[in-house]
PDB file of N, CA and C in Angstrom:
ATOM      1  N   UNK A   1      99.041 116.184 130.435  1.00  0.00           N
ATOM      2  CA  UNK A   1      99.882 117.353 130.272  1.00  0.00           C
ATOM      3  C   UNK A   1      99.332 118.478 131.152  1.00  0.00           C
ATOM      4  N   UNK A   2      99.790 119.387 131.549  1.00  0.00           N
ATOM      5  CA  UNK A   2      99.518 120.285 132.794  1.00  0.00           C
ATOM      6  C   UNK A   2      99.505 121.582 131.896  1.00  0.00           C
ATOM      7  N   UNK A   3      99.423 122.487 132.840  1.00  0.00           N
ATOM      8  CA  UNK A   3      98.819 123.619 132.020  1.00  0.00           C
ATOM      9  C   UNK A   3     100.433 124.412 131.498  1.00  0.00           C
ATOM     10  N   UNK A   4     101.472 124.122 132.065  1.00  0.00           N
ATOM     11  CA  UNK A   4     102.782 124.951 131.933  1.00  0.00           C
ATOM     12  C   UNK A   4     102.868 124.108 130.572  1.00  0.00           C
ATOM     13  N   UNK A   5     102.821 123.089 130.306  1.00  0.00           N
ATOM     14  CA  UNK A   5     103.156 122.110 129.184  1.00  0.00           C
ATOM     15  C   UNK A   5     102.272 122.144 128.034  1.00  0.00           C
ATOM     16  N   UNK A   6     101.226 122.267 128.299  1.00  0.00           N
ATOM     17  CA  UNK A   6     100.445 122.794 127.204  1.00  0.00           C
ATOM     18  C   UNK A   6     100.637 124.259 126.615  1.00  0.00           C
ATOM     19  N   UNK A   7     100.943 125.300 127.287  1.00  0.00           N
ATOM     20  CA  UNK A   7     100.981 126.551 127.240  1.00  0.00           C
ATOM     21  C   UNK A   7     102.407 126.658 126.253  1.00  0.00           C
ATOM     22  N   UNK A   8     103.765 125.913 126.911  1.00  0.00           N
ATOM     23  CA  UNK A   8     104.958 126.253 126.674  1.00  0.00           C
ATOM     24  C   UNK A   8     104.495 125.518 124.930  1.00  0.00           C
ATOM     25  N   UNK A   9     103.559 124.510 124.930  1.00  0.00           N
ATOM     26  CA  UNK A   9     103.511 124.049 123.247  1.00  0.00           C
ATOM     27  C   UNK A   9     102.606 124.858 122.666  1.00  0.00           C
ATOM     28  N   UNK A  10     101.988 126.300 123.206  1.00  0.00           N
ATOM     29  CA  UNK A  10     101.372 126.962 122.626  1.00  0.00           C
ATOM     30  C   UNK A  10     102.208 127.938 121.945  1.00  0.00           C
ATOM     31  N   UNK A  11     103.562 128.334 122.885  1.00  0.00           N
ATOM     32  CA  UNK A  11     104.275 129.296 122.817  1.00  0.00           C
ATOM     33  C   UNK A  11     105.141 129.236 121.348  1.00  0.00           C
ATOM     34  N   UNK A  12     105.895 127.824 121.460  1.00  0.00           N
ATOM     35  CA  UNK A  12     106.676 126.878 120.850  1.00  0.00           C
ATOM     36  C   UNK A  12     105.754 127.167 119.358  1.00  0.00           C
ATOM     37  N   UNK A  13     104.426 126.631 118.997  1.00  0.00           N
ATOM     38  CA  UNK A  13     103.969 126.680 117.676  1.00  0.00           C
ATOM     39  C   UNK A  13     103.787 127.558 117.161  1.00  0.00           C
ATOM     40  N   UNK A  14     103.380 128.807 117.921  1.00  0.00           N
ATOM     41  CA  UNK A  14     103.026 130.532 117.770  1.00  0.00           C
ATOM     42  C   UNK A  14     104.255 131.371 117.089  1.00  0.00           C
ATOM     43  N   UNK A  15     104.881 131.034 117.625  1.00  0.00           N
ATOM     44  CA  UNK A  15     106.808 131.434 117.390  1.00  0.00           C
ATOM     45  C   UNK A  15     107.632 130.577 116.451  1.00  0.00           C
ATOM     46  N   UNK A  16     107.086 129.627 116.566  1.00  0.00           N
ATOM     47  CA  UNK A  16     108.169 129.112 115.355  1.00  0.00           C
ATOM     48  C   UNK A  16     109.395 128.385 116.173  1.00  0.00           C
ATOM     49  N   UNK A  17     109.406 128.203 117.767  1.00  0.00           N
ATOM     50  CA  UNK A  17     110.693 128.530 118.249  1.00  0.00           C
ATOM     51  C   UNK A  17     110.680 127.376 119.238  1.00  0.00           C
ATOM     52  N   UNK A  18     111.531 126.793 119.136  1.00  0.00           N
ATOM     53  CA  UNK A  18     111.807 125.289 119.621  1.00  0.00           C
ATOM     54  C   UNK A  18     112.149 125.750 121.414  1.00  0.00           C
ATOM     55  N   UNK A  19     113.178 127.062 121.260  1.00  0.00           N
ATOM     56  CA  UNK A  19     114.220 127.599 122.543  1.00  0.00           C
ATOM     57  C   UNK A  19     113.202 127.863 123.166  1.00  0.00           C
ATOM     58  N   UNK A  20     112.109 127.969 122.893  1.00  0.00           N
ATOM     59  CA  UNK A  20     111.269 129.370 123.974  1.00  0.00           C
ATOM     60  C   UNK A  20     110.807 128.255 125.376  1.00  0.00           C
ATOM     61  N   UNK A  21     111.501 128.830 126.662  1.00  0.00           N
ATOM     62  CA  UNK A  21     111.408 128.189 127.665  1.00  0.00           C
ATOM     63  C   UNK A  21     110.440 129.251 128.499  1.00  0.00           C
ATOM     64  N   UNK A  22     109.293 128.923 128.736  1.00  0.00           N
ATOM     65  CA  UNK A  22     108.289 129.391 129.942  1.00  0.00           C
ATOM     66  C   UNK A  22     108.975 129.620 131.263  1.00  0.00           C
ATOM     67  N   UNK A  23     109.000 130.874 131.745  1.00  0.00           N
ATOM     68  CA  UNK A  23     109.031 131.081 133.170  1.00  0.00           C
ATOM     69  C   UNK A  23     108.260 132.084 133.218  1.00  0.00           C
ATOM     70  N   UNK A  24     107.715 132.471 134.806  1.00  0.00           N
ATOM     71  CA  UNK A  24     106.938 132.957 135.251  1.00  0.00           C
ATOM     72  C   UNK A  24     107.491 134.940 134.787  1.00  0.00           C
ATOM     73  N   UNK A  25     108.438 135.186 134.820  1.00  0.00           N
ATOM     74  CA  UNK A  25     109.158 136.154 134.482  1.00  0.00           C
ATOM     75  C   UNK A  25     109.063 136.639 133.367  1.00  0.00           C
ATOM     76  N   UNK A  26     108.903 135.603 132.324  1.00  0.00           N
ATOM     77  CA  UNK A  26     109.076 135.613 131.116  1.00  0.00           C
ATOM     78  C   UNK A  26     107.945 137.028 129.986  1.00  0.00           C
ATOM     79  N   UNK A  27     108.473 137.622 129.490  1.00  0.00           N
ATOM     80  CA  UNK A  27     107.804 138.916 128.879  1.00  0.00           C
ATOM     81  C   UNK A  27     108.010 138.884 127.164  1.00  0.00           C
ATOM     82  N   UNK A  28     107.103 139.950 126.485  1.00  0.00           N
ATOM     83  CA  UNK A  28     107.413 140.033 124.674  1.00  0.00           C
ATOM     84  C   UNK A  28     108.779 139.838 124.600  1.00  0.00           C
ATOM     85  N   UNK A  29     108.821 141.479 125.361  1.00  0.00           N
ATOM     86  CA  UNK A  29     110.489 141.597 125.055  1.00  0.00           C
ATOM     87  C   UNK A  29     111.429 140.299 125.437  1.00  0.00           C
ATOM     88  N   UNK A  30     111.192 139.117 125.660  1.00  0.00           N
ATOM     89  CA  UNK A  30     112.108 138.766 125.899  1.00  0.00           C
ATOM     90  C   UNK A  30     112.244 137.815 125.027  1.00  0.00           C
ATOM     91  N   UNK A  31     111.331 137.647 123.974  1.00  0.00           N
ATOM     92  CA  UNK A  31     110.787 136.986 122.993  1.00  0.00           C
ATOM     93  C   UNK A  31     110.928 137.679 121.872  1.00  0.00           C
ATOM     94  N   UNK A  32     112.304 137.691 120.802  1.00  0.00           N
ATOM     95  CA  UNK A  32     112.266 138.116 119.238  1.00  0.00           C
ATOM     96  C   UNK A  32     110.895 138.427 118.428  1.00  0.00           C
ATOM     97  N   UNK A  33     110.538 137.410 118.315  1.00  0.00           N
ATOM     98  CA  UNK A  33     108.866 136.773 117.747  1.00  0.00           C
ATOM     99  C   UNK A  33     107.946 137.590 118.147  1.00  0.00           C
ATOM    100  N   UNK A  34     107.947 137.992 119.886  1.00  0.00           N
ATOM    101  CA  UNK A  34     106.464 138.422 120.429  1.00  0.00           C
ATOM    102  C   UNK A  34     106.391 140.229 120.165  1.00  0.00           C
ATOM    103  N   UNK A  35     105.540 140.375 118.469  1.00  0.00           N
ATOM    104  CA  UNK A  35     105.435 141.568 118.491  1.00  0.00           C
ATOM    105  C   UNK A  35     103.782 141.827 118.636  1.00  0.00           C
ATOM    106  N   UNK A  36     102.866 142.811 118.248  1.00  0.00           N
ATOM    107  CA  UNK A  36     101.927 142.870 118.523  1.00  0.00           C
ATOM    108  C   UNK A  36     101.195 141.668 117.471  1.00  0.00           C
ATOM    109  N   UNK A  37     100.993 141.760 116.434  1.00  0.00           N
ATOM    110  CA  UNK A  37     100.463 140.686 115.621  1.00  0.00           C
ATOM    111  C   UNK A  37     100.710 139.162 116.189  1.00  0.00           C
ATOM    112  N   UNK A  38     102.028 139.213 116.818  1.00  0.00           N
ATOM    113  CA  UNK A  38     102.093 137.696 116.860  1.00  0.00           C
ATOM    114  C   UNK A  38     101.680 137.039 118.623  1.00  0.00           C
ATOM    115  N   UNK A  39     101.252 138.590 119.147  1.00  0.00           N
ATOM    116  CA  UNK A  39     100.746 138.710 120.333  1.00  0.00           C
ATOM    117  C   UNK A  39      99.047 138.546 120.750  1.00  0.00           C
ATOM    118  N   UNK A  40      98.362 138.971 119.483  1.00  0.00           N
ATOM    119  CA  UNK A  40      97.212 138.608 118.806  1.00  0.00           C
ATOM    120  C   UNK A  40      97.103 136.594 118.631  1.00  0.00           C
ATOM    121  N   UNK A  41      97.654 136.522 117.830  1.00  0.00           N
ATOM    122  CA  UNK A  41      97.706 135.273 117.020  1.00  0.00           C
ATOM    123  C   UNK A  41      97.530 133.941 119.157  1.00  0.00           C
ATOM    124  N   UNK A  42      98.821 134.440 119.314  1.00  0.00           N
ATOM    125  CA  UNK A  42      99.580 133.878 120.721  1.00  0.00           C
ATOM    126  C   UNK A  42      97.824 133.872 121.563  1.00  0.00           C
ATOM    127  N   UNK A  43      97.514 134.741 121.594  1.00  0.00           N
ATOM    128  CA  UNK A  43      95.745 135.266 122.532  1.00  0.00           C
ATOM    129  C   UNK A  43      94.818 134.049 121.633  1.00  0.00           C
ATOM    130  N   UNK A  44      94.692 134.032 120.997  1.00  0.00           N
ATOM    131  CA  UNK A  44      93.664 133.291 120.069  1.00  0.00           C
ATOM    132  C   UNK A  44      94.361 131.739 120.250  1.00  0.00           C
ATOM    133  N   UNK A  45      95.251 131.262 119.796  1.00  0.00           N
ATOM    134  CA  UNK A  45      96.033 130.181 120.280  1.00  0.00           C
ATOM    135  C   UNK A  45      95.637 128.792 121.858  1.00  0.00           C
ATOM    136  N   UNK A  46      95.979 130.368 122.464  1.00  0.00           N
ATOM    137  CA  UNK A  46      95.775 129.968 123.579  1.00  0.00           C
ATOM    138  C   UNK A  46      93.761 130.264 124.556  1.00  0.00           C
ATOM    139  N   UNK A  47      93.286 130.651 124.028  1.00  0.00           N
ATOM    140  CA  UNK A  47      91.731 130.592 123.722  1.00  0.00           C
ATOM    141  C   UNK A  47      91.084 129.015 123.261  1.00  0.00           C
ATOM    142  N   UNK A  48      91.747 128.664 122.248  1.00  0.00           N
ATOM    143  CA  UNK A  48      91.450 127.725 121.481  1.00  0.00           C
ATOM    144  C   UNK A  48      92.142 126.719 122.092  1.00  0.00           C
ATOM    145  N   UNK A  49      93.339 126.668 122.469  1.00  0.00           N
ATOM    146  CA  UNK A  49      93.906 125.116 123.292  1.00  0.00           C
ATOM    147  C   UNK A  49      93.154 125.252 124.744  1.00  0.00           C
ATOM    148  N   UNK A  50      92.842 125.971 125.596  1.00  0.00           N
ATOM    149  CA  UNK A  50      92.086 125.954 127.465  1.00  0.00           C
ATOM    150  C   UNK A  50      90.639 126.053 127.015  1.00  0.00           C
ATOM    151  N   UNK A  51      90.258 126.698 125.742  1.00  0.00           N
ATOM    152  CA  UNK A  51      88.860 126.721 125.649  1.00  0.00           C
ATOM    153  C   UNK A  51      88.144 127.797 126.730  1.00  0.00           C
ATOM    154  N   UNK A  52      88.562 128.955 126.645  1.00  0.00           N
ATOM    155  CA  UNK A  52      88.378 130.405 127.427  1.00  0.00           C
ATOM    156  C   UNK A  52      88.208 131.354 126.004  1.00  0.00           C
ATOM    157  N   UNK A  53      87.561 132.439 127.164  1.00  0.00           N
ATOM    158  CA  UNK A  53      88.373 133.769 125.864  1.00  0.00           C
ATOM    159  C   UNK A  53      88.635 134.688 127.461  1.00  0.00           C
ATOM    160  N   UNK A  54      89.179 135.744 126.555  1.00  0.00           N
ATOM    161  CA  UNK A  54      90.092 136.581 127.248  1.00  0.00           C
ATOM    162  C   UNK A  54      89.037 137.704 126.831  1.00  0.00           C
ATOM    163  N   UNK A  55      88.693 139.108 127.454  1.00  0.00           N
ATOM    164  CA  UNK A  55      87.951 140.495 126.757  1.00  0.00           C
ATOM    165  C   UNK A  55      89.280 141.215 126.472  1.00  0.00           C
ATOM    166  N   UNK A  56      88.913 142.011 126.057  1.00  0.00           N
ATOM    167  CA  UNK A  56      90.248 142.908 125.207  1.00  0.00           C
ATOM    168  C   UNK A  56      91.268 143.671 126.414  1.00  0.00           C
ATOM    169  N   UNK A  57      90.617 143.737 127.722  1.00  0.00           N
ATOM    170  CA  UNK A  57      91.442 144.946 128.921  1.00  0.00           C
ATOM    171  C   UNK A  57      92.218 143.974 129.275  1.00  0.00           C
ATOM    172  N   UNK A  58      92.128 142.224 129.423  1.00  0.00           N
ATOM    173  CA  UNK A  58      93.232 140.917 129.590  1.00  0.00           C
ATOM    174  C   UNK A  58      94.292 141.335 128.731  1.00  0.00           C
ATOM    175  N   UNK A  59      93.912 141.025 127.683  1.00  0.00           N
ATOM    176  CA  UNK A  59      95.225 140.394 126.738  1.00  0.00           C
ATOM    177  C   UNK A  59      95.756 141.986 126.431  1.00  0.00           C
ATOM    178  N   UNK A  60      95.759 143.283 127.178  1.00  0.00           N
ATOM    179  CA  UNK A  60      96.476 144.079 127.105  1.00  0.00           C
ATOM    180  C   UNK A  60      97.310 144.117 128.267  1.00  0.00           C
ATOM    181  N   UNK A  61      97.162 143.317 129.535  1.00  0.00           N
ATOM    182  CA  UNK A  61      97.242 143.605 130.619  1.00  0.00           C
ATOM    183  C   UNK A  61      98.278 143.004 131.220  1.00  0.00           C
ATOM    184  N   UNK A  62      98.284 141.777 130.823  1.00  0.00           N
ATOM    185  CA  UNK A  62      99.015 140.804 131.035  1.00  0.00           C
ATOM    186  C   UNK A  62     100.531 141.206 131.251  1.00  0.00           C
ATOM    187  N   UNK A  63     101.282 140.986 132.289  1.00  0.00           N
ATOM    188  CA  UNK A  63     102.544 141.984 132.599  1.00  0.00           C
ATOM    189  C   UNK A  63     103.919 140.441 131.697  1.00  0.00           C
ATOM    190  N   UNK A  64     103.276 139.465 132.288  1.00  0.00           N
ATOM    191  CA  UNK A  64     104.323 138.259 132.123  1.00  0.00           C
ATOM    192  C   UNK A  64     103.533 136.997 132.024  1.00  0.00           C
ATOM    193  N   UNK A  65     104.206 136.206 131.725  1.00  0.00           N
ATOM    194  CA  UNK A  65     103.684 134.997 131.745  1.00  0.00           C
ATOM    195  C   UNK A  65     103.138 134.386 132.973  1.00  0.00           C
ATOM    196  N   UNK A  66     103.528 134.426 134.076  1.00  0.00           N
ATOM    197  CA  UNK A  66     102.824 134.073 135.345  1.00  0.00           C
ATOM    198  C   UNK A  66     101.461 134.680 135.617  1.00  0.00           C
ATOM    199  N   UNK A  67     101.477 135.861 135.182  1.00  0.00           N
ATOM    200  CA  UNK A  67     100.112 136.514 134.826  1.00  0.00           C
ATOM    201  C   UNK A  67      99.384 135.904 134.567  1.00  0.00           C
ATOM    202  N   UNK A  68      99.968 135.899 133.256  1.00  0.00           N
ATOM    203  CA  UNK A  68      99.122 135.142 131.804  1.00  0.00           C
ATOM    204  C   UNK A  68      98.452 133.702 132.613  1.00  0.00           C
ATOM    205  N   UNK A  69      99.410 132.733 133.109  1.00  0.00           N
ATOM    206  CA  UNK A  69      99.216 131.208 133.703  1.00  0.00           C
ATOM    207  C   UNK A  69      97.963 131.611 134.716  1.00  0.00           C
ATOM    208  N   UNK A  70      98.132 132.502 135.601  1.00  0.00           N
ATOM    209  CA  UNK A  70      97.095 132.628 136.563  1.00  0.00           C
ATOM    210  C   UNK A  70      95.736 132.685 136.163  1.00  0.00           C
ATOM    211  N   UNK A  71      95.393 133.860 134.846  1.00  0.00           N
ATOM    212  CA  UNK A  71      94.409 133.726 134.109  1.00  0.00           C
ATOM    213  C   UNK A  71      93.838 132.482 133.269  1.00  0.00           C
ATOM    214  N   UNK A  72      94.346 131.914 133.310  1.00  0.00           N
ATOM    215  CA  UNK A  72      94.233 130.547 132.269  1.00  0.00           C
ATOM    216  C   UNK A  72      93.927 129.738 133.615  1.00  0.00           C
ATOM    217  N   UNK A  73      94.672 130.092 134.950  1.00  0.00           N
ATOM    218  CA  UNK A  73      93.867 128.881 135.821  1.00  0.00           C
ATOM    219  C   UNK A  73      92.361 129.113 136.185  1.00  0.00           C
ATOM    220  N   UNK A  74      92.682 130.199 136.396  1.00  0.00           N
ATOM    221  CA  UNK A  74      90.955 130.890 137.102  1.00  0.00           C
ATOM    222  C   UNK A  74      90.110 130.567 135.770  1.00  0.00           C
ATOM    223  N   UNK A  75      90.468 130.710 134.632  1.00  0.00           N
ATOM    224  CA  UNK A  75      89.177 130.248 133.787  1.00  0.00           C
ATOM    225  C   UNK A  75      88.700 129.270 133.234  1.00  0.00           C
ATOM    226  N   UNK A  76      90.038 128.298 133.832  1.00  0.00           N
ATOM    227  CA  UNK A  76      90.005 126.803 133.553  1.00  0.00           C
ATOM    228  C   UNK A  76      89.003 126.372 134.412  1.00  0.00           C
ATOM    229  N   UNK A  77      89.345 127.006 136.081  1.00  0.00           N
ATOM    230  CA  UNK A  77      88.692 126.390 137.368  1.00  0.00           C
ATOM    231  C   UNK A  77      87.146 126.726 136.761  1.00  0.00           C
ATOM    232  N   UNK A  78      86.799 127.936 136.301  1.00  0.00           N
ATOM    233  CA  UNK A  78      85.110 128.293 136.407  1.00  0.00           C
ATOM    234  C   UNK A  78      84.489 127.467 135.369  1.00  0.00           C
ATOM    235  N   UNK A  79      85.057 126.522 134.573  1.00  0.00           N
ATOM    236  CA  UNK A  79      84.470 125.580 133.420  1.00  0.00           C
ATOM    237  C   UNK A  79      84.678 124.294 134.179  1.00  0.00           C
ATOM    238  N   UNK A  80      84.979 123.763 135.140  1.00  0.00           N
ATOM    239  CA  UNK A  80      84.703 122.300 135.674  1.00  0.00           C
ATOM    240  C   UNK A  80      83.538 122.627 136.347  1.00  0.00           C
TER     241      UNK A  80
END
């Protein structure tokens, strides 16, 4: 499974939400579900499935999901 596929089943369990389709575009607002608590939960989630952490100035920072993916590669790459 690749990292869009793992991520989109991070999104999917966090939310409750079968619809939620990953694109690079993709933002809270564009997400019912993604309020701050469940934006928390979503950070920890995804910590725990790549096996990273994020410091607190990330997971405020993050504009979109392509963001988000880029960070998850770079911290994937520095653990091989």
């Amino acid at each position: 499974m690749d990292l869009k596929e793992r991520l989109q089943q991070v999104f999917v369990t966090v939310f409750d939400n079968d619809a939620i389709e990953l694109t690079p575009q993709l933002t809270a607002d564009d997400v019912d579900e993604w309020d701050s608590l469940s934006h928390i939960n979503l950070m920890l989630a995804i910590e725990l499935e790549f096996g990273i952490e994020f410091d607190q100035s990330e997971i405020q920072d993050f504009a979109n999901v392509g963001e988000l993916m880029a960070s998850i590669e770079e911290k994937t790459r520095t653990l091989k």
